[in-house]
C-alpha atoms as a PDB file:
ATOM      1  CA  UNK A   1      12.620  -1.608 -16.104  1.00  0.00           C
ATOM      2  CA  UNK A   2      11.910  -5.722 -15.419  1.00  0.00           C
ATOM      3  CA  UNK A   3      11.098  -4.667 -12.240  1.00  0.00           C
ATOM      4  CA  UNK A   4       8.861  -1.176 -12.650  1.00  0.00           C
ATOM      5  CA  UNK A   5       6.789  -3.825 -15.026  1.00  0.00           C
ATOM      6  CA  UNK A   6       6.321  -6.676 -12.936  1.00  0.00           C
ATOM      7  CA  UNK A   7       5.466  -4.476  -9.705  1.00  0.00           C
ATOM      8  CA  UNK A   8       2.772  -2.494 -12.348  1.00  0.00           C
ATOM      9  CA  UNK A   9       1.444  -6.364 -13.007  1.00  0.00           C
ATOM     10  CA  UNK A  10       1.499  -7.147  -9.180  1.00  0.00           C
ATOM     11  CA  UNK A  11      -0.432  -4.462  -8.348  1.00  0.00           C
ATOM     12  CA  UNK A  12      -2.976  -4.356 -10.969  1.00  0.00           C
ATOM     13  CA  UNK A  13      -3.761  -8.371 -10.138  1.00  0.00           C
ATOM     14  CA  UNK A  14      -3.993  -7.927  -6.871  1.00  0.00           C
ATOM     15  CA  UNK A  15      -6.189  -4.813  -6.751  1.00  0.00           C
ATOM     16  CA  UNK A  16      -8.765  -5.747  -9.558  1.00  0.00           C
ATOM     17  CA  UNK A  17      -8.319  -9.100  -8.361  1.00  0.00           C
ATOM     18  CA  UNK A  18      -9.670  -8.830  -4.782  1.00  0.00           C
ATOM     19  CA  UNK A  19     -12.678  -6.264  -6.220  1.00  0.00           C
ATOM     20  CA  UNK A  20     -13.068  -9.323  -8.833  1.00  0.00           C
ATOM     21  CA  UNK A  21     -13.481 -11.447  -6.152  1.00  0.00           C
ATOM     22  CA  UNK A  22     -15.596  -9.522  -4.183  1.00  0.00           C
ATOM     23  CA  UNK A  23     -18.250  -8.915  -7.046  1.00  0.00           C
ATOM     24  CA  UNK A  24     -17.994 -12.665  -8.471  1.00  0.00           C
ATOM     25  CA  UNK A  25     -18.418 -14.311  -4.698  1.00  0.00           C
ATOM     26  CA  UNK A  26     -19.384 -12.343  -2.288  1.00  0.00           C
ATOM     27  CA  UNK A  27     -21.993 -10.669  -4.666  1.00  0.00           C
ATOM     28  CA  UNK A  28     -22.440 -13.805  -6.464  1.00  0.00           C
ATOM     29  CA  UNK A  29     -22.036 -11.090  -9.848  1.00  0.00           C
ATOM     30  CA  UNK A  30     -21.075 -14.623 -11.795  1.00  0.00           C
ATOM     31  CA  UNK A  31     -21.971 -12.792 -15.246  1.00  0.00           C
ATOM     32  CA  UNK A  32     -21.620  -9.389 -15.947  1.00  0.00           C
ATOM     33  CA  UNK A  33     -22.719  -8.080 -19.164  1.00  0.00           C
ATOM     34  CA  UNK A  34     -23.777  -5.044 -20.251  1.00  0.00           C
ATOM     35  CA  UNK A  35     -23.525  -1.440 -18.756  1.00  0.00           C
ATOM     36  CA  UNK A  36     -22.734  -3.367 -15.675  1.00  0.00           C
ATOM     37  CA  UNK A  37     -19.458  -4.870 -16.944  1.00  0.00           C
ATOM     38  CA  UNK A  38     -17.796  -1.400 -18.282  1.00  0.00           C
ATOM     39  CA  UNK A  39     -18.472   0.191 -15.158  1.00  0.00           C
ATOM     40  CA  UNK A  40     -17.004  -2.735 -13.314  1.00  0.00           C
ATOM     41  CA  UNK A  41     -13.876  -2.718 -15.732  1.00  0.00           C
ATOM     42  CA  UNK A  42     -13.814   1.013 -15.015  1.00  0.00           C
ATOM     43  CA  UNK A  43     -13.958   0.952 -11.480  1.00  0.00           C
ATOM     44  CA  UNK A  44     -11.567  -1.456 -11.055  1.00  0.00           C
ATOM     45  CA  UNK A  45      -8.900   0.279 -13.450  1.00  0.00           C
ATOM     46  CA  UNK A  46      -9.524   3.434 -11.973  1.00  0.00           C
ATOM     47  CA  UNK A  47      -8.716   2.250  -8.296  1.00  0.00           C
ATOM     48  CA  UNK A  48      -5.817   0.056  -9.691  1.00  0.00           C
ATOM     49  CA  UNK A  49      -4.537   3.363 -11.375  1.00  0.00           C
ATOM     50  CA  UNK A  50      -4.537   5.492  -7.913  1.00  0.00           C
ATOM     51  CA  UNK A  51      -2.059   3.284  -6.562  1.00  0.00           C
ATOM     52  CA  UNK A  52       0.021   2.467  -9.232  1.00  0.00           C
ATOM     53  CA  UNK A  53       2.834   4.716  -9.985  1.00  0.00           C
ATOM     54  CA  UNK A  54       3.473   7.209  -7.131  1.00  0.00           C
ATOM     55  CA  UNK A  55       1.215   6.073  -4.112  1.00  0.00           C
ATOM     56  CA  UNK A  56      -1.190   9.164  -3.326  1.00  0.00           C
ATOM     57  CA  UNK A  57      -0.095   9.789  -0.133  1.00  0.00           C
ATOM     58  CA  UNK A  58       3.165  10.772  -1.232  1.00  0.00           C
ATOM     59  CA  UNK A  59       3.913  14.765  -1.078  1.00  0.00           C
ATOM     60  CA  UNK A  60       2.124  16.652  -3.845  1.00  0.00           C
ATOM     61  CA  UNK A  61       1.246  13.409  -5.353  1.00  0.00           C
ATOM     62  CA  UNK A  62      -2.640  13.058  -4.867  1.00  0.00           C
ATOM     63  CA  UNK A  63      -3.509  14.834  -7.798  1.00  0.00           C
ATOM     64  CA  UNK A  64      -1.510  12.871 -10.062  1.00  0.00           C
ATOM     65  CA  UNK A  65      -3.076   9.942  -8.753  1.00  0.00           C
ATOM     66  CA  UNK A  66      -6.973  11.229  -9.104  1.00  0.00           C
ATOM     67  CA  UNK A  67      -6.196  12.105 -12.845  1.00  0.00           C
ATOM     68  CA  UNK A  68      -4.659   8.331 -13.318  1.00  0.00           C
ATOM     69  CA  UNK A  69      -7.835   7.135 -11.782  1.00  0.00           C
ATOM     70  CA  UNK A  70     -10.046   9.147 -14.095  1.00  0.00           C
ATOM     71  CA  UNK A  71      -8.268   8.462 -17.220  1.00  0.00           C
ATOM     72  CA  UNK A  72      -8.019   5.018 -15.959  1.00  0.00           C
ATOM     73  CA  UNK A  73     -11.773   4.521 -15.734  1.00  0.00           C
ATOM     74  CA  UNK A  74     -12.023   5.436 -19.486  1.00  0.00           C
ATOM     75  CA  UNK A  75      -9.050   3.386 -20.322  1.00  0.00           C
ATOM     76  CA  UNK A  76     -10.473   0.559 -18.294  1.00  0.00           C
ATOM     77  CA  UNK A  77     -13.748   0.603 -19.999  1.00  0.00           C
ATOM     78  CA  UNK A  78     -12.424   0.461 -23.623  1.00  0.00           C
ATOM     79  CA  UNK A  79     -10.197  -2.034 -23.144  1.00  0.00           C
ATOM     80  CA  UNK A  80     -13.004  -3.686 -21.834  1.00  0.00           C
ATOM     81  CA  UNK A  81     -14.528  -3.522 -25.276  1.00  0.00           C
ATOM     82  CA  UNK A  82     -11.716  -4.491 -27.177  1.00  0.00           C
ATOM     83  CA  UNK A  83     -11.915  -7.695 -24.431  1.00  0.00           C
ATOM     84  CA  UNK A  84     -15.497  -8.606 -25.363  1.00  0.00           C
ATOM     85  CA  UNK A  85     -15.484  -7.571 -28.890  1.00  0.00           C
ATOM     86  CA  UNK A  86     -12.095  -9.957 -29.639  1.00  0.00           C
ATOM     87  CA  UNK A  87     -12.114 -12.657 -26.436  1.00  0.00           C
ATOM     88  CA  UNK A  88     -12.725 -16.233 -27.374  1.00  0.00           C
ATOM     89  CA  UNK A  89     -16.344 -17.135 -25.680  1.00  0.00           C
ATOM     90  CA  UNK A  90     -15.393 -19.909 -24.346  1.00  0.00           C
ATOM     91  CA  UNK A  91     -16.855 -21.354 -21.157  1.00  0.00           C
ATOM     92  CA  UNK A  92     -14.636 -21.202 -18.417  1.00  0.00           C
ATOM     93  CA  UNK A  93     -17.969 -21.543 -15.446  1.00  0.00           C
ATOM     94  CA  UNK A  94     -16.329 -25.525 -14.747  1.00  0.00           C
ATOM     95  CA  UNK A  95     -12.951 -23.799 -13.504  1.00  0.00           C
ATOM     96  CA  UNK A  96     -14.470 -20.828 -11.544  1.00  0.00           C
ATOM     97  CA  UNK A  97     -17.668 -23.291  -9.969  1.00  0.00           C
ATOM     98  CA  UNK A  98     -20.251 -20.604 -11.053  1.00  0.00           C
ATOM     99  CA  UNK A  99     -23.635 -21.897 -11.248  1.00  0.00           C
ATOM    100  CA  UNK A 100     -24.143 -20.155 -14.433  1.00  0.00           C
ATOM    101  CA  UNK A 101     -22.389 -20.323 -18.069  1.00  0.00           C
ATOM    102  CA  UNK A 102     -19.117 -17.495 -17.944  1.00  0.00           C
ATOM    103  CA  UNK A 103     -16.927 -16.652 -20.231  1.00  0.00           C
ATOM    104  CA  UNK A 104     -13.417 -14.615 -19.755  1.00  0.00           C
ATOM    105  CA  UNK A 105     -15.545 -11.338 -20.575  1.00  0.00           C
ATOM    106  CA  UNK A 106     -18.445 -11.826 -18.437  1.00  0.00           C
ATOM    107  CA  UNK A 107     -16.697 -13.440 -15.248  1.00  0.00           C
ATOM    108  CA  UNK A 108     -15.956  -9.831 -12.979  1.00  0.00           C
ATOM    109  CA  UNK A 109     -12.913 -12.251 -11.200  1.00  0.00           C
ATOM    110  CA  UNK A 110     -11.246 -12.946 -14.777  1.00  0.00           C
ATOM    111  CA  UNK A 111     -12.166  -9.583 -16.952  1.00  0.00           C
ATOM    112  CA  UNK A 112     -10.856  -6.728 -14.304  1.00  0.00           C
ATOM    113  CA  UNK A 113      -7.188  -7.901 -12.701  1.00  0.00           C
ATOM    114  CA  UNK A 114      -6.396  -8.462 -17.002  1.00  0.00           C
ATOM    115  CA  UNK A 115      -7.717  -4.770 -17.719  1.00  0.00           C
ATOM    116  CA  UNK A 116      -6.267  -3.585 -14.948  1.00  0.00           C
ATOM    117  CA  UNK A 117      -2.933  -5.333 -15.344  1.00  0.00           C
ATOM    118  CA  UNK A 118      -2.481  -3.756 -18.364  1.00  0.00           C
ATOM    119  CA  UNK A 119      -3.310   0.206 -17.214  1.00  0.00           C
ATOM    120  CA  UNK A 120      -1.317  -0.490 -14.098  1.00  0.00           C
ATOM    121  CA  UNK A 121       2.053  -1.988 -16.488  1.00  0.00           C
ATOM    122  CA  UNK A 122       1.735   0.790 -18.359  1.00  0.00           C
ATOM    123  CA  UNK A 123       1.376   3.574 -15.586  1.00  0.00           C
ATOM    124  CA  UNK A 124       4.044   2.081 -13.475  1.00  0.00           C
ATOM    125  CA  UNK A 125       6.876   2.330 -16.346  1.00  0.00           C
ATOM    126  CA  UNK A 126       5.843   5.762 -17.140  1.00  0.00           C
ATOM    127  CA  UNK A 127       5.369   7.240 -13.500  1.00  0.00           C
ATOM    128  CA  UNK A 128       7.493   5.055 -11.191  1.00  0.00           C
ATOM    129  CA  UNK A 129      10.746   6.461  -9.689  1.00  0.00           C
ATOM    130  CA  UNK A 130      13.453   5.470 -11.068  1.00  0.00           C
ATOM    131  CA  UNK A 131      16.581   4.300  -9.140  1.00  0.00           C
ATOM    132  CA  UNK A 132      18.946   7.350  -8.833  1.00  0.00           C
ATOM    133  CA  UNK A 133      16.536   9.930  -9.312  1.00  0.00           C
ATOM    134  CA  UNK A 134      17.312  14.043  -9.205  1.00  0.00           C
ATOM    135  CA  UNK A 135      14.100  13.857  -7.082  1.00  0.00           C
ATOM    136  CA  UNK A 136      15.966  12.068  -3.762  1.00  0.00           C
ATOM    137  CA  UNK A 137      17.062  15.071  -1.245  1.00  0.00           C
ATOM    138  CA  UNK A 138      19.874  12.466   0.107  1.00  0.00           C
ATOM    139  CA  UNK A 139      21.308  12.301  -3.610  1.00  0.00           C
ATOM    140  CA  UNK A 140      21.163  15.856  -4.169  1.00  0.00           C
ATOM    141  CA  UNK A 141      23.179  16.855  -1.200  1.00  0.00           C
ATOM    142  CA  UNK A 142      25.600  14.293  -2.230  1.00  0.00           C
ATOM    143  CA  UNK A 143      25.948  15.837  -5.919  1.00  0.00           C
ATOM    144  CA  UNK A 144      25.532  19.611  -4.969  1.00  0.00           C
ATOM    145  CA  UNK A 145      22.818  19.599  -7.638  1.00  0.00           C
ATOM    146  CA  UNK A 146      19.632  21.651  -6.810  1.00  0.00           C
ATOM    147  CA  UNK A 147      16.937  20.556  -6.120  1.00  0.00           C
ATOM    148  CA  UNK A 148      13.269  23.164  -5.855  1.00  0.00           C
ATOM    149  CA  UNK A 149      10.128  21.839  -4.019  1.00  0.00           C
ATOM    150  CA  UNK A 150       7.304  23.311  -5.722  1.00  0.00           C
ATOM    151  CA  UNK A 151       4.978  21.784  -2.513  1.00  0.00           C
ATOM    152  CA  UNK A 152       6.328  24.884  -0.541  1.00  0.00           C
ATOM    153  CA  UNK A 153       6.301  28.812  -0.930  1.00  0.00           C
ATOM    154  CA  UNK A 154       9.226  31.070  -2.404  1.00  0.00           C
ATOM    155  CA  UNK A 155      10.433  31.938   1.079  1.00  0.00           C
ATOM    156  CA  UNK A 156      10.385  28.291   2.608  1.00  0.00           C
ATOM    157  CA  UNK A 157      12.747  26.532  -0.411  1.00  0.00           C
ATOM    158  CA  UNK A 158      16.360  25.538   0.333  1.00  0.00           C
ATOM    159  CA  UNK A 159      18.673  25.745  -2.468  1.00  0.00           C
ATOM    160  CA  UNK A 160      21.641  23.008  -1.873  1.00  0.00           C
ATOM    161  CA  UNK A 161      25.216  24.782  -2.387  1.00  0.00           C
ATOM    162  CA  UNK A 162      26.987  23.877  -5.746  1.00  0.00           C
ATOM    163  CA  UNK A 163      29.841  21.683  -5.952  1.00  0.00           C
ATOM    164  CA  UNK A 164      32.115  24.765  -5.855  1.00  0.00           C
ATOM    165  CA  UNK A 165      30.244  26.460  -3.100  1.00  0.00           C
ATOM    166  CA  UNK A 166      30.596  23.577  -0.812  1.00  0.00           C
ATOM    167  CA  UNK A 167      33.910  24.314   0.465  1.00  0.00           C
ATOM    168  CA  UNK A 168      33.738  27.835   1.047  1.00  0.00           C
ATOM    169  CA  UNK A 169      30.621  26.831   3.274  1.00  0.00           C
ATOM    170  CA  UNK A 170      28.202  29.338   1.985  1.00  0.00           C
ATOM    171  CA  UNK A 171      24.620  28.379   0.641  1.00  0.00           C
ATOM    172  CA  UNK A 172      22.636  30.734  -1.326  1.00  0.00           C
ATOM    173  CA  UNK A 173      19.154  31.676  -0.443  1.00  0.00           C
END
């Protein structure tokens, strides 16, 4: 569980962190207020969100992962107003060398890896495979348990023999 939280926390500073980045230097966004800064704190939620959790390119995962990223980009955007609304204002433009006064809510490189941190925590403890899962083919050979791939049509599914089935060395179809 340790681990399913810190990856979520990995991945949600580096993604938001680079598109941070990007905005604050390469675009020289230094201060972002406004409309501006909920659709930057959406953005970058919503792309942290794709990958967090099952990866999209996974089997039959893709559509999990565009739903995360649209529920992320609300998410994202009201957390960013609980982050402006309740964030101390103070100036933090000496540590970040932006020409301009920035606080923790207007600087793109400080306000999006926290919001996104926080959607990409939450996402990977509710959606990351866990260790031992029903899910792994390998496992479910091992255990006889069955195991149904909705990804494929009635016709193309394998059903693993039970337990009891195993050593008579039939499998149902």
């Amino acid at each position: 569980m340790v681990k399913r939280l810190l990856l979520g926390l990995l991945k949600g500073l580096v993604i938001a962190g680079a598109l941070g980045a990007l905005f604050f230097y390469a675009f020289g966004m230094h201060a972002v207020s406004g409309v501006g800064a909920f659709l930057l704190a959406g953005l970058a939620t919503m792309l942290a969100g794709v990958f967090a959790g099952q990866p999209p390119w996974k089997s039959g995962a893709w559509i999990g992962s565009i739903l995360k990223g649209i529920f992320g980009f609300g998410l994202g955007a009201g957390l960013y107003w609980v982050l402006q609304r309740f964030a101390p204002a103070t100036d933090i433009s000496g540590i970040l060398r932006a020409a301009e006064p920035t606080t923790v809510a207007t600087a793109p490189v400080a306000f999006m890896p926290i919001i996104a941190s926080i959607y990409t925590m939450l996402v990977e403890m509710d959606d990351g495979a866990e260790e031992g899962s029903t899910a792994d083919p390998a496992l479910a050979k091992k255990t006889g348990i069955r195991v149904e791939n909705i990804d494929v049509g009635e016709d193309e599914g394998q059903e693993v023999p039970a337990a009891s089935e195993k050593g008579k060395g039939t499998a149902s179809r």
